[in-house]
C-alpha atoms as a PDB file:
ATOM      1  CA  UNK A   1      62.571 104.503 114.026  1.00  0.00           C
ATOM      2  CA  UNK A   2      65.856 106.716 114.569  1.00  0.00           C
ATOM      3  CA  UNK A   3      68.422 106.224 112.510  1.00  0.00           C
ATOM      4  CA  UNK A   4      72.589 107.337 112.714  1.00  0.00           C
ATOM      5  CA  UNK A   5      75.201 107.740 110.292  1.00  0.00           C
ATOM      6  CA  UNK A   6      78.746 106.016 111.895  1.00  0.00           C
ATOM      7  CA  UNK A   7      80.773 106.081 108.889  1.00  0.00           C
ATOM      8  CA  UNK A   8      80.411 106.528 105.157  1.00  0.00           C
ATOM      9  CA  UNK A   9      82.424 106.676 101.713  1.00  0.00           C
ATOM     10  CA  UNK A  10      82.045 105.117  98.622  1.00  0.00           C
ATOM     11  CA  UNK A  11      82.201 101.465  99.898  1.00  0.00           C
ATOM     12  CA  UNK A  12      80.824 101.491 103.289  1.00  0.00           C
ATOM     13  CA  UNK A  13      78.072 102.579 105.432  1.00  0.00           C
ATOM     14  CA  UNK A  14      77.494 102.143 108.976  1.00  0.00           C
ATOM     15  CA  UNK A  15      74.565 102.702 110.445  1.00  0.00           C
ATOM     16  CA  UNK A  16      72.765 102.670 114.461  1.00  0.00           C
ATOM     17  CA  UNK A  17      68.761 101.385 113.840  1.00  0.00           C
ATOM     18  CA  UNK A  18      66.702 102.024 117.010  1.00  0.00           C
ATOM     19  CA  UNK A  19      63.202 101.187 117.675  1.00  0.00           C
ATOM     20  CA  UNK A  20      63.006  97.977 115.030  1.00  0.00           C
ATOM     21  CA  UNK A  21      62.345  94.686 115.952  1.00  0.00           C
ATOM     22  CA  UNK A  22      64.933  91.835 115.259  1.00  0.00           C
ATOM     23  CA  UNK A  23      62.875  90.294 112.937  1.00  0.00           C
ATOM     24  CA  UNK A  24      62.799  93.504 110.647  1.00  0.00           C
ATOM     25  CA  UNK A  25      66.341  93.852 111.083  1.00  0.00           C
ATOM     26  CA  UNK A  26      67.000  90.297 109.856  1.00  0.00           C
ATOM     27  CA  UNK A  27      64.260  91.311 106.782  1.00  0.00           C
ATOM     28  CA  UNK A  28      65.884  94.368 105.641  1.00  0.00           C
ATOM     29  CA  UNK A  29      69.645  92.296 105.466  1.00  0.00           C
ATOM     30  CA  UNK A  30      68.115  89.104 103.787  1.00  0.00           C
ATOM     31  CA  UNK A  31      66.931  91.481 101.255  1.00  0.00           C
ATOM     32  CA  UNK A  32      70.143  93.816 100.429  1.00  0.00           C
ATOM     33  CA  UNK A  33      72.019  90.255 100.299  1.00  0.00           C
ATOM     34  CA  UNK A  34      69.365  88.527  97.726  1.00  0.00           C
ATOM     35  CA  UNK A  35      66.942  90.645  96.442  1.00  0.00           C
ATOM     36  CA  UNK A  36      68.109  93.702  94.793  1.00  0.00           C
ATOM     37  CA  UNK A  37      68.782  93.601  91.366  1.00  0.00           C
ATOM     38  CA  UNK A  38      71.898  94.432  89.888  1.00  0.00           C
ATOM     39  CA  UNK A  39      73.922  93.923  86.089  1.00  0.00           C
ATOM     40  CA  UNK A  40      76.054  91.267  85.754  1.00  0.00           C
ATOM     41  CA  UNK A  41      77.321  89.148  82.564  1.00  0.00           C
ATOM     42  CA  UNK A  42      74.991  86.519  82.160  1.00  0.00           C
ATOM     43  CA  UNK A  43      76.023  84.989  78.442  1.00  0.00           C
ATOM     44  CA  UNK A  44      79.531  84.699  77.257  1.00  0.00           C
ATOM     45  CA  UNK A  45      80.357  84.265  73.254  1.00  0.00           C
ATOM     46  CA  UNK A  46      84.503  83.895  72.922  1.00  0.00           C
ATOM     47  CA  UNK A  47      85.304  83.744  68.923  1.00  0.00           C
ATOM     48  CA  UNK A  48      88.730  83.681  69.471  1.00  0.00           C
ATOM     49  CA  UNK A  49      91.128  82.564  72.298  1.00  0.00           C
ATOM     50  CA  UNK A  50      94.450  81.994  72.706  1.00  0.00           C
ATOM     51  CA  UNK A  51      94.899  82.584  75.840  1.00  0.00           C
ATOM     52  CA  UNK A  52      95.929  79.626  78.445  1.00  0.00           C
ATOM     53  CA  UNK A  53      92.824  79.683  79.818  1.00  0.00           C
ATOM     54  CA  UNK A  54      89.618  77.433  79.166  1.00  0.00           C
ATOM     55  CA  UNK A  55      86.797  79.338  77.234  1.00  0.00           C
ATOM     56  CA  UNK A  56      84.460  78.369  80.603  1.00  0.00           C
ATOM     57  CA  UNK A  57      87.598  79.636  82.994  1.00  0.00           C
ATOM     58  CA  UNK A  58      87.456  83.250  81.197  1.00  0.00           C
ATOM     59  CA  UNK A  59      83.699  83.357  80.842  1.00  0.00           C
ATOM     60  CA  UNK A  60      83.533  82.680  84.746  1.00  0.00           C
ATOM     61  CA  UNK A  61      86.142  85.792  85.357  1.00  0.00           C
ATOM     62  CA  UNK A  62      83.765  87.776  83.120  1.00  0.00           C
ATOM     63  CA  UNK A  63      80.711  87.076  84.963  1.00  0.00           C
ATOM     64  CA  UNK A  64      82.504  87.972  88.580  1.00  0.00           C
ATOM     65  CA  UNK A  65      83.505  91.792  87.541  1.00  0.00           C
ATOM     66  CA  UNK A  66      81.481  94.071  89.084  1.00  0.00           C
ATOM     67  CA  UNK A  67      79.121  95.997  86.712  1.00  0.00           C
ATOM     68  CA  UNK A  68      77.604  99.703  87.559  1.00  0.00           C
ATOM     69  CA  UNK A  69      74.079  99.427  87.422  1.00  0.00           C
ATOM     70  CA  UNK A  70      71.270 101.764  86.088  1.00  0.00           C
ATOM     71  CA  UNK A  71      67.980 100.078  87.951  1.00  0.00           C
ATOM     72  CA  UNK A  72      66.343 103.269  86.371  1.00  0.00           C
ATOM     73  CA  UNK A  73      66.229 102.329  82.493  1.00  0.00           C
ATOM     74  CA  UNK A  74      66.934  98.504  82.611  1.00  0.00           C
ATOM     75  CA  UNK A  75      64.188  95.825  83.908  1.00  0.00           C
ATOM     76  CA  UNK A  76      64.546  92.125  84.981  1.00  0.00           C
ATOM     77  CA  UNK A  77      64.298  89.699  81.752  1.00  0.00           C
ATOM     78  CA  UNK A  78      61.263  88.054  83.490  1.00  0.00           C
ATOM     79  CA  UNK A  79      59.500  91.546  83.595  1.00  0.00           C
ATOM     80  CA  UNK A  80      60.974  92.430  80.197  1.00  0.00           C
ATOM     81  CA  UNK A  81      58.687  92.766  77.235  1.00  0.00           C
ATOM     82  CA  UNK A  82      61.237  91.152  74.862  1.00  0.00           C
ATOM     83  CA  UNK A  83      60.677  87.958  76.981  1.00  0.00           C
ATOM     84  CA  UNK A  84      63.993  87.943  78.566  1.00  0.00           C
ATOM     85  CA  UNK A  85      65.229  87.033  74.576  1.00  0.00           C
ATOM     86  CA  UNK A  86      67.601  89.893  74.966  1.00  0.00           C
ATOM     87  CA  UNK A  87      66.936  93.915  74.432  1.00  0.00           C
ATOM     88  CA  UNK A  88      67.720  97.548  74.722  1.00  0.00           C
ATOM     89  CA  UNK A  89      65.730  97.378  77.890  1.00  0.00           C
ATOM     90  CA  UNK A  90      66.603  94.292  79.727  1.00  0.00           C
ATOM     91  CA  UNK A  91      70.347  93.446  77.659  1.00  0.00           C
ATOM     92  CA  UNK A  92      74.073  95.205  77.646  1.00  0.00           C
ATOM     93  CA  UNK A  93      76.779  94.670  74.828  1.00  0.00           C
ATOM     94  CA  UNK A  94      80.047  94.155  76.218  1.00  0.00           C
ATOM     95  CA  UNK A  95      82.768  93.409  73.478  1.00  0.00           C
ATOM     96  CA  UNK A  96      86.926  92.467  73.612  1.00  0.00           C
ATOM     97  CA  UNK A  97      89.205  92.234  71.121  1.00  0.00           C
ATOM     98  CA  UNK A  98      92.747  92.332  71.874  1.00  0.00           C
ATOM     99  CA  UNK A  99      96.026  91.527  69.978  1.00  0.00           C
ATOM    100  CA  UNK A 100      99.297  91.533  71.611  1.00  0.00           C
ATOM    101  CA  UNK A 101     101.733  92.870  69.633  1.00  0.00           C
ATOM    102  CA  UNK A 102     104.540  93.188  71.861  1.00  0.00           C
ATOM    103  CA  UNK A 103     107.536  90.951  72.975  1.00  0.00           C
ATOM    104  CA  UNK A 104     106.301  90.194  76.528  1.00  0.00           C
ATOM    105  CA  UNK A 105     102.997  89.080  78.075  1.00  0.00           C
ATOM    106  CA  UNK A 106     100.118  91.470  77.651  1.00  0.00           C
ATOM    107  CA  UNK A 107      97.372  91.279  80.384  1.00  0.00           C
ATOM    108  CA  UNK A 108      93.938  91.862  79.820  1.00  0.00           C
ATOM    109  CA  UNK A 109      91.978  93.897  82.499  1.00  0.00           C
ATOM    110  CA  UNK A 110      87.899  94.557  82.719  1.00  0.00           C
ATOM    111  CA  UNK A 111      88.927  97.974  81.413  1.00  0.00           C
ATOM    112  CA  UNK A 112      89.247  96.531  77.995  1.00  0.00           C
ATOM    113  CA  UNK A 113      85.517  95.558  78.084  1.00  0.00           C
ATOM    114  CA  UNK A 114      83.839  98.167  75.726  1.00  0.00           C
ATOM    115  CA  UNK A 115      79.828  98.932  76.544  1.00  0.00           C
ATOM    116  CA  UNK A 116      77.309  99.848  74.441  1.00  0.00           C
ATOM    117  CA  UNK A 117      75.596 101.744  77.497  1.00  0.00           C
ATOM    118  CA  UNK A 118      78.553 103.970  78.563  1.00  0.00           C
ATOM    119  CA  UNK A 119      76.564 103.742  82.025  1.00  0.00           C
ATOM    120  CA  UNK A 120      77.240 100.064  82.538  1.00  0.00           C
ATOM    121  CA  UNK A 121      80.987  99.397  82.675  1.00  0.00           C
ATOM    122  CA  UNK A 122      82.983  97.550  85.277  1.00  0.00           C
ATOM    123  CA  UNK A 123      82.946  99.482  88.259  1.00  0.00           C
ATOM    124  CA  UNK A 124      86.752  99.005  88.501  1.00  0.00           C
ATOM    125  CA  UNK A 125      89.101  98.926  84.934  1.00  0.00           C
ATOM    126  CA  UNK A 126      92.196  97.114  86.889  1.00  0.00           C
ATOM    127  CA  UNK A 127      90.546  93.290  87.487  1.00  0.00           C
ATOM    128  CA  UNK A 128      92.501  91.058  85.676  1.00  0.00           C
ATOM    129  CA  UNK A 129      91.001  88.834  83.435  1.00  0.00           C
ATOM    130  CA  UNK A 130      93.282  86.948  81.426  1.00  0.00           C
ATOM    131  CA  UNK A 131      97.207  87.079  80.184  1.00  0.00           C
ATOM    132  CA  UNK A 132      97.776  86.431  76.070  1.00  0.00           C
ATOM    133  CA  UNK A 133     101.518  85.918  75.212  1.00  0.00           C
ATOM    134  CA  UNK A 134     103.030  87.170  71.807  1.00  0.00           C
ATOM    135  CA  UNK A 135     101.334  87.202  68.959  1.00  0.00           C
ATOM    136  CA  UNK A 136      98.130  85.712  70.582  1.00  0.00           C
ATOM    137  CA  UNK A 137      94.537  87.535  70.468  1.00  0.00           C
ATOM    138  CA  UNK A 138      91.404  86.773  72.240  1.00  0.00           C
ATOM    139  CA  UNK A 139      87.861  88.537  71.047  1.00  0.00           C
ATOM    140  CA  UNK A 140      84.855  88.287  73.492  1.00  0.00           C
ATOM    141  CA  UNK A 141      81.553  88.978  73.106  1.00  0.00           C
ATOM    142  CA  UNK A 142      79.152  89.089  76.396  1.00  0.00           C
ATOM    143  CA  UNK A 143      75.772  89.893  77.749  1.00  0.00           C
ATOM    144  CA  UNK A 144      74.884  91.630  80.922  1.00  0.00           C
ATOM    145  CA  UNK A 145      71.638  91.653  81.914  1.00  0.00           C
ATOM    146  CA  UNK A 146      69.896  92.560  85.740  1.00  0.00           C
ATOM    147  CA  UNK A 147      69.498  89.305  88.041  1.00  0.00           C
ATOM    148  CA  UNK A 148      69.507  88.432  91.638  1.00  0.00           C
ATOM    149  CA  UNK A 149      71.658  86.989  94.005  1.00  0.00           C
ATOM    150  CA  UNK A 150      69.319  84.708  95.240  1.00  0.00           C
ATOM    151  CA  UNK A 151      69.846  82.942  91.780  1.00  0.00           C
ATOM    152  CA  UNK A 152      73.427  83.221  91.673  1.00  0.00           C
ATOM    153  CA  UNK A 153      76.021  85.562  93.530  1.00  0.00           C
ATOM    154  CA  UNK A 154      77.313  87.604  90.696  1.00  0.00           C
ATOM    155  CA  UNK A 155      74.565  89.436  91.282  1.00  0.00           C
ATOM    156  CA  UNK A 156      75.009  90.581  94.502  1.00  0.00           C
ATOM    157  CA  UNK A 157      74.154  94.113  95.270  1.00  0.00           C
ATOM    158  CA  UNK A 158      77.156  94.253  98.166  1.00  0.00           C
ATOM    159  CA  UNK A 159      80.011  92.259  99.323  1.00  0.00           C
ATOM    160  CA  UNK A 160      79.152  92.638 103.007  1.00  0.00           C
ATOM    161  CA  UNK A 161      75.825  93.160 104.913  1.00  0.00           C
ATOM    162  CA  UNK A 162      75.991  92.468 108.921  1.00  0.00           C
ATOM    163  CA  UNK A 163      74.313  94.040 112.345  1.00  0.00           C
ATOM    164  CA  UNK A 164      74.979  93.223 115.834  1.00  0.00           C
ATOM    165  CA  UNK A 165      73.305  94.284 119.118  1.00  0.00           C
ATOM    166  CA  UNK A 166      73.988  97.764 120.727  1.00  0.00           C
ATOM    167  CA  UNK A 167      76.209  96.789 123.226  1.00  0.00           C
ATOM    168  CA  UNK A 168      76.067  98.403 126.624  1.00  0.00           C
ATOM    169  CA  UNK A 169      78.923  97.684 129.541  1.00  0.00           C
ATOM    170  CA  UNK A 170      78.456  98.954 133.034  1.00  0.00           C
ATOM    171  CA  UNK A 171      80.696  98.650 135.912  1.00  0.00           C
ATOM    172  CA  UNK A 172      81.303  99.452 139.359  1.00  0.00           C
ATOM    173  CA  UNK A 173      84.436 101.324 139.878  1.00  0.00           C
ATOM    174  CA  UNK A 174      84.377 100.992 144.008  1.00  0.00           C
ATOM    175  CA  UNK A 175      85.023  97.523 143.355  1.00  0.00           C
ATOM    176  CA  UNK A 176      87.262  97.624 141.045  1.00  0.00           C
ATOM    177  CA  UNK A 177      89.364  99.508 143.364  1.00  0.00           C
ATOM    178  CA  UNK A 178      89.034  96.642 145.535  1.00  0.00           C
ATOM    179  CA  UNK A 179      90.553  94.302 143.062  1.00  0.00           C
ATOM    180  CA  UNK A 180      93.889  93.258 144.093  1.00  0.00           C
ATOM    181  CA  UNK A 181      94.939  93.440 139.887  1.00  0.00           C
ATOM    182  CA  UNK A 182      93.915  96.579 138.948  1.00  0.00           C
ATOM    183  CA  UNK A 183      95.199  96.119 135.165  1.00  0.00           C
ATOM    184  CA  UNK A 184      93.057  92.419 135.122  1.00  0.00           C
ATOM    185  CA  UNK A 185      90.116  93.944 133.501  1.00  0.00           C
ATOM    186  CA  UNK A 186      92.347  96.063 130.840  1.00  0.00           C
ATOM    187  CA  UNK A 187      94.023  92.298 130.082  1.00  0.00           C
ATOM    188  CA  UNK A 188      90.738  90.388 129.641  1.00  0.00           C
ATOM    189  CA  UNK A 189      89.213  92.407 126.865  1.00  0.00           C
ATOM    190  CA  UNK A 190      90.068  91.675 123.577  1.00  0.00           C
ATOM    191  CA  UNK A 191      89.826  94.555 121.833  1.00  0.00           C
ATOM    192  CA  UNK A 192      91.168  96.787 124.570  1.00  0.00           C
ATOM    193  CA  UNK A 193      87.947  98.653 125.839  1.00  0.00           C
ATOM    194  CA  UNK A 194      88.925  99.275 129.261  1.00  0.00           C
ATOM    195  CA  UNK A 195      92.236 101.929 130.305  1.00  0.00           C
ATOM    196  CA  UNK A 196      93.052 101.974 133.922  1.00  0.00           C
ATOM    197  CA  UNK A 197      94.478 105.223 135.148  1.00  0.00           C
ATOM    198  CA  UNK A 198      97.195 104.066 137.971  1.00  0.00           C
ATOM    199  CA  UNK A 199      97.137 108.046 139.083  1.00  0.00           C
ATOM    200  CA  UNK A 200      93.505 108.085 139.994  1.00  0.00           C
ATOM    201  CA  UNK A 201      92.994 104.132 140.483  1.00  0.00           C
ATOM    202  CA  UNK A 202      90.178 103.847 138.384  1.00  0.00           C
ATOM    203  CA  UNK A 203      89.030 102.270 135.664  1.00  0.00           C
ATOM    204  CA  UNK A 204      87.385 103.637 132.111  1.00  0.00           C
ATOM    205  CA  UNK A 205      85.837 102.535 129.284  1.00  0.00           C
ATOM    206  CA  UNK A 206      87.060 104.218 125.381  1.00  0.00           C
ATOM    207  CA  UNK A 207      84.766 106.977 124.492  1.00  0.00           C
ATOM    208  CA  UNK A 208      83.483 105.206 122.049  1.00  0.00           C
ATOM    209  CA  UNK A 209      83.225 101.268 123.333  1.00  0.00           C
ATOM    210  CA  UNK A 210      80.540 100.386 121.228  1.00  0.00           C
ATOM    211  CA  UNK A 211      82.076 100.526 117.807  1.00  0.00           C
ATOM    212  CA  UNK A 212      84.128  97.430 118.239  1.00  0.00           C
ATOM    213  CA  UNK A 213      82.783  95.561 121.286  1.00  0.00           C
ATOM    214  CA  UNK A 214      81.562  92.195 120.208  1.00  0.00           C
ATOM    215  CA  UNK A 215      80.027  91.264 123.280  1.00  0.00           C
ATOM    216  CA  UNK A 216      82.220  88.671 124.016  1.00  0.00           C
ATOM    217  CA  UNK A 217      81.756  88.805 127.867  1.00  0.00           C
ATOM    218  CA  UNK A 218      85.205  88.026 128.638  1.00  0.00           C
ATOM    219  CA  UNK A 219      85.587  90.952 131.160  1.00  0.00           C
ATOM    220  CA  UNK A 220      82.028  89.805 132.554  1.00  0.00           C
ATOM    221  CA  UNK A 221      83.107  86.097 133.133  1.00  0.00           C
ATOM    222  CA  UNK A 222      86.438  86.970 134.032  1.00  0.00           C
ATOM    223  CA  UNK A 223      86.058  89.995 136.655  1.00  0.00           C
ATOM    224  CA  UNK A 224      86.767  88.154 140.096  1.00  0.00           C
ATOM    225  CA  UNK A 225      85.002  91.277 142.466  1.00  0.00           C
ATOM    226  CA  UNK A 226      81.886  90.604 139.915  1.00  0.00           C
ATOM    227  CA  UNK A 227      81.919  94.465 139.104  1.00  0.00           C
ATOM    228  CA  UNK A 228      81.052  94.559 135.554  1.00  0.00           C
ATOM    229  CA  UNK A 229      77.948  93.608 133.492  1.00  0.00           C
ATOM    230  CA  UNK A 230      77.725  93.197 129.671  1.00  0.00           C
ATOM    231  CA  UNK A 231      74.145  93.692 128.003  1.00  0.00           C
ATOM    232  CA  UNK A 232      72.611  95.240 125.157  1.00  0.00           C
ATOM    233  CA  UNK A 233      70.005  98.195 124.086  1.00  0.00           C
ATOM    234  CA  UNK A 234      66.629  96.308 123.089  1.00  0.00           C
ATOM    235  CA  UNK A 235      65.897  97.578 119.608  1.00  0.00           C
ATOM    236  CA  UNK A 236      69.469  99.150 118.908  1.00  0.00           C
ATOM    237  CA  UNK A 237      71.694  97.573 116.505  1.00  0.00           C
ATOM    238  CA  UNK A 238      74.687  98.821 114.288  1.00  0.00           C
ATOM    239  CA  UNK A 239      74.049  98.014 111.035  1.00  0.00           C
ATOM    240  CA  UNK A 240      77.068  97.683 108.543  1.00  0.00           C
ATOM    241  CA  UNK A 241      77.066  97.104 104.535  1.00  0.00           C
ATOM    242  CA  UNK A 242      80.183  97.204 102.044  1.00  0.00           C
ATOM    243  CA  UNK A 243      79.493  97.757  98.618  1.00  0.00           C
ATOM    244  CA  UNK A 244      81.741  96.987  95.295  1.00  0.00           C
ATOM    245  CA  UNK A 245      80.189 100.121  93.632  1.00  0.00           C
ATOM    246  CA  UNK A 246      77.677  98.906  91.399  1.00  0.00           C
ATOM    247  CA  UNK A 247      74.591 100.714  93.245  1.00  0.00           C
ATOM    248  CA  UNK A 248      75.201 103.884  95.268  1.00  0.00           C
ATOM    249  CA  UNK A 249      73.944 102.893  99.616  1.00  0.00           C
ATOM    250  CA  UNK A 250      70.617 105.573  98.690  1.00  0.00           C
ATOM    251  CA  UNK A 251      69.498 103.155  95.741  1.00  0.00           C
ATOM    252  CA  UNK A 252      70.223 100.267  97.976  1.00  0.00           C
ATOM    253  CA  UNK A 253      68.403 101.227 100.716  1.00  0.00           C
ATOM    254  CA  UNK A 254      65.556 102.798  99.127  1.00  0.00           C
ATOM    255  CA  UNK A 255      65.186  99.696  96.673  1.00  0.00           C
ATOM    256  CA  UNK A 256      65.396  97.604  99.659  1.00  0.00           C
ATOM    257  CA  UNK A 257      62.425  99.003 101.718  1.00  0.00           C
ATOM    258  CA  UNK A 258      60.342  99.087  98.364  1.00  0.00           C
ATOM    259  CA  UNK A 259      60.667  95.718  98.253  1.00  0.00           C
ATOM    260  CA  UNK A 260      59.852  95.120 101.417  1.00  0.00           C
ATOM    261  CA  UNK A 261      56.739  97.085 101.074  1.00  0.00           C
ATOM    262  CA  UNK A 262      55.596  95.017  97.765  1.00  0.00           C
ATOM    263  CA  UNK A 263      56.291  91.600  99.608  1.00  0.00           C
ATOM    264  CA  UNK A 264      53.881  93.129 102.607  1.00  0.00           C
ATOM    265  CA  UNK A 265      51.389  94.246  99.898  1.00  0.00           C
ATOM    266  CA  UNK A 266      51.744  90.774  98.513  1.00  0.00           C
ATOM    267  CA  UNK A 267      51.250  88.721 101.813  1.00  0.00           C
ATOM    268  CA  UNK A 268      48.474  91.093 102.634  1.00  0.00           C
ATOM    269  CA  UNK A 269      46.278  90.263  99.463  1.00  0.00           C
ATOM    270  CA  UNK A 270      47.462  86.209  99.577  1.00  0.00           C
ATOM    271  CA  UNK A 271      45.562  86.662 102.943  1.00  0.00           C
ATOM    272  CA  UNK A 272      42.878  88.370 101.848  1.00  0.00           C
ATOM    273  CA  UNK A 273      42.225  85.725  99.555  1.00  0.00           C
ATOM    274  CA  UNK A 274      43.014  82.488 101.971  1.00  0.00           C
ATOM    275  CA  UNK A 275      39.693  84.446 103.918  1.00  0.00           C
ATOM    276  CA  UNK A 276      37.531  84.513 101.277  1.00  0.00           C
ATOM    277  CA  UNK A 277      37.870  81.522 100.666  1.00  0.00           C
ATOM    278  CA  UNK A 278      37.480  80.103 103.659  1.00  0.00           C
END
């Protein structure tokens, strides 16, 4: 397997994979979107609100904030050996109380929330969570703990996980010379692939087509001398993810192909067993 770094900052990684199979491709993304485990508020106790807001409307905005994650120190609360009843190794305090003592509306943001793990805090202070007028106060006490998305989507590892096909566009300039509209093909596309040089009479591709190509054939279909073909590089695919920041992309990834490797183990020894059997 070869494997290129496009692009990446804090929030997004892209990727070219070469020499995988579709299938594994497909694996590895069904994974990153339901299978790594990440902290999210999972119990909501509000002693006090005076807010505008339903207790349930605030408890859902609680549970949506993003939470940095430590998948070093905490463990599932299936795999917990509290039981999942809630404890230093499987549980995070997250506590609000907030009085507004001014003249005007006072907003609350996820900065307010106060950890007991300095680790696990919202992974951005400035989401809004509720507005509490003069005089009013709400207190809030919640109760992260690690889940999956596959059970619900707050705890999604990323916001965005796609790949598409290595796309590949090759053309025969002779005949595009031929063409009696020589800025056709530059029209057709899209997203504006092709440049034609009136000077020379020819006709280019952007250095770097591939990036945004979507493999639309429009030029393909469209070309009336028939002098371009649109394919794609078997076992070549850009792979993209966007993250919210609550794992680094090397936790991510490495968590992702561990799991794949334990649900191989896994199938491997249910097979084993279906033999013996039989």
């Amino acid at each position: 397997m070869n494997l290129e770094v496009l692009e990446k900052n804090e929030r997004k990684l892209i990727l070219i994979l070469e020499g995988l199979s579709i299938e594994m491709v497909n694996a590895l993304r069904s994974i990153i979107l339901s299978e790594i485990p990440v902290m999210a508020i999972d119990e909501v106790i509000i002693l006090k609100n005076d807010s505008p807001l339903y207790d349930e409307i605030i408890a859902h905005r609680l549970g949506l904030i993003p939470l940095k994650t430590d998948l070093e120190i905490y463990k599932l609360p299936t795999e917990c050996e509290c039981g999942g009843f809630g404890c230093p190794l499987c549980q995070v305090s997250l506590t609000c109380e907030i009085t507004n003592t001014s003249n005007k509306p006072l907003e609350i943001y996820s900065g307010e929330l106060r950890s007991n793990d300095p680790k696990i805090i919202p992974v951005d202070p400035k989401i809004p969570i509720v507005t509490i007028d003069k005089n009013d106060k709400v207190i809030i006490e919640a109760y992260a703990t690690l889940g999956l998305a596959k059970e619900h989507v707050k705890w999604q590892a990323v916001s965005n996980v796609a790949y598409r096909y290595y796309p590949e566009i090759k053309f025969d300039n002779k005949k595009c010379k031929a063409c009696p509209d020589k800025c056709l093909v530059t029209r057709m596309c899209p997203k504006k692939l092709f440049n034609y040089f009136e000077k020379d009479a020819i006709t280019k591709l952007t250095d770097e087509y591939w990036r945004t190509c979507n493999l639309c054939n429009s030029c393909q279909d469209n070309c009336p001398m028939s002098a371009i073909q649109v394919s794609w590089v078997e076992h070549k695919y850009i792979f993209s993810f966007e993250s919210d920041g609550v794992l680094p992309f090397d936790v991510i990834i490495s968590k992702t192909f561990e799991i794949f490797h334990e649900k191989l183990a896994e199938f491997t020894e249910k097979l084993q067993e279906i033999e013996i059997e039989s």
